[in-house]
Protein backbone atom coordinates (compact mmCIF):
# COMPACT_ATOMS: atom_id res chain seq x y z
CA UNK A 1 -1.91 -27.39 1.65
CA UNK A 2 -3.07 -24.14 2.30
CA UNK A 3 -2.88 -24.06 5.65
CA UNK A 4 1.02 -25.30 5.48
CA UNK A 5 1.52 -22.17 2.93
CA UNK A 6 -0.01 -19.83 5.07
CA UNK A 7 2.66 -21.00 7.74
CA UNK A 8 5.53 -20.36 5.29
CA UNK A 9 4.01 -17.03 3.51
CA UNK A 10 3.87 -15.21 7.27
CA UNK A 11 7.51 -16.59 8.11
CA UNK A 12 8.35 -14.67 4.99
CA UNK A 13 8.88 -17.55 2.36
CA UNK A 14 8.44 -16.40 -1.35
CA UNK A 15 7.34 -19.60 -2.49
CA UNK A 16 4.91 -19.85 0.60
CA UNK A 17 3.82 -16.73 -0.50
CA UNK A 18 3.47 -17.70 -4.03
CA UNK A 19 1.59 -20.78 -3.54
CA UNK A 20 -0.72 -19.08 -1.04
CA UNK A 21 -1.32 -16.12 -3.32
CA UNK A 22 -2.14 -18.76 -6.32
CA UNK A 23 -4.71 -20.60 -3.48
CA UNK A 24 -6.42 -16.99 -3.35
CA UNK A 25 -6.73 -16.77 -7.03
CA UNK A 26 -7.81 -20.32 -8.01
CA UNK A 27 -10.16 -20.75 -4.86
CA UNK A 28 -8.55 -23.66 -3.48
CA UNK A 29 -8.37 -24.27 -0.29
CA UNK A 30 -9.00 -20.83 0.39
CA UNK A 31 -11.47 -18.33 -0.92
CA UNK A 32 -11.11 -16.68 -4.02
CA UNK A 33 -10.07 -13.23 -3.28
CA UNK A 34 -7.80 -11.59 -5.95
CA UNK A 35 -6.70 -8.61 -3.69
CA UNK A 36 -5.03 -11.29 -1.41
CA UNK A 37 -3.53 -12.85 -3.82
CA UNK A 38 -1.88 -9.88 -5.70
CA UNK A 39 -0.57 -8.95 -2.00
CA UNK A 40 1.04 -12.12 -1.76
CA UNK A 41 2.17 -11.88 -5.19
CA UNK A 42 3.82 -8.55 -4.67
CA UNK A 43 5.26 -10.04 -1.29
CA UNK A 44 7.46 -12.52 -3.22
CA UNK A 45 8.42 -10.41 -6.43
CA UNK A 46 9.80 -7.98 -4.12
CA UNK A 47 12.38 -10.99 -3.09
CA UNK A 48 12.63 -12.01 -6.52
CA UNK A 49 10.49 -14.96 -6.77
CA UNK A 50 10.67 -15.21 -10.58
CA UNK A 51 6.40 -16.54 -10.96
CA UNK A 52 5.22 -14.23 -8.77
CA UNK A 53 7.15 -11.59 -10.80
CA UNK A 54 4.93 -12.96 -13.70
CA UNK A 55 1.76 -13.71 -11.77
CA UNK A 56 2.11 -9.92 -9.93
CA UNK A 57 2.59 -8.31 -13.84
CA UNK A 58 -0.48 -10.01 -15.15
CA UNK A 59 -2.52 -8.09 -12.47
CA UNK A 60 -0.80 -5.12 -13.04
CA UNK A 61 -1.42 -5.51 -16.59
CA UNK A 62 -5.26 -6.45 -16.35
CA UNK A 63 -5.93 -4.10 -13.07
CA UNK A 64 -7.00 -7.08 -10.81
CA UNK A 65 -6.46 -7.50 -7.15
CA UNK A 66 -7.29 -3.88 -6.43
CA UNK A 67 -4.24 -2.85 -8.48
CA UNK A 68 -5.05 0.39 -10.95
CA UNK A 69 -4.18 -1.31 -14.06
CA UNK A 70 -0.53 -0.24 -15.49
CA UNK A 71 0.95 -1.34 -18.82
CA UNK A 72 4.49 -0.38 -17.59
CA UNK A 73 4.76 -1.14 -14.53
CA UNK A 74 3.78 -4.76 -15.50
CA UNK A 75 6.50 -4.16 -18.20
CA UNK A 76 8.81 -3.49 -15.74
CA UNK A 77 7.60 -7.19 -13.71
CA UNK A 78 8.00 -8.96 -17.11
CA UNK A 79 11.40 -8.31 -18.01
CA UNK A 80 12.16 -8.93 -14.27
């Protein structure tokens, strides 16, 4: 499945993005790599993809992914 998300996330899919990004944080079918994942997170919330809105404000919340961890920015994600 990965491999067919991968395909979507670099056409520029949100929900390929999504799905890949969530593959990079579970460790399935991919390796676990949180900075990947927030990436692809922040990919789709910036088209609007309402759970990677949510996903991307959790690791702005708890600073994962390489993100400096921000209350209100995350805020901002959540009321998205």
């Amino acid at each position: 499945a990965a491999r067919l998300y991968r395909r979507a996330a670099e056409q520029g899919h949100p929900l390929g993005q999504h799905n890949l990004g969530v593959c990079y944080r579970e460790g399935q079918g991919a390796r676990q790599e949180d900075r990947e994942a927030a990436r692809l997170f922040g990919l789709a919330a910036e088209q609007g993809f309402a759970a990677s809105q949510f996903d991307f404000a959790l690791f702005d919340a708890q600073g994962r992914g390489g993100l400096p961890q921000d209350d209100v920015k995350a805020a901002r994600y959540y009321r998205l």
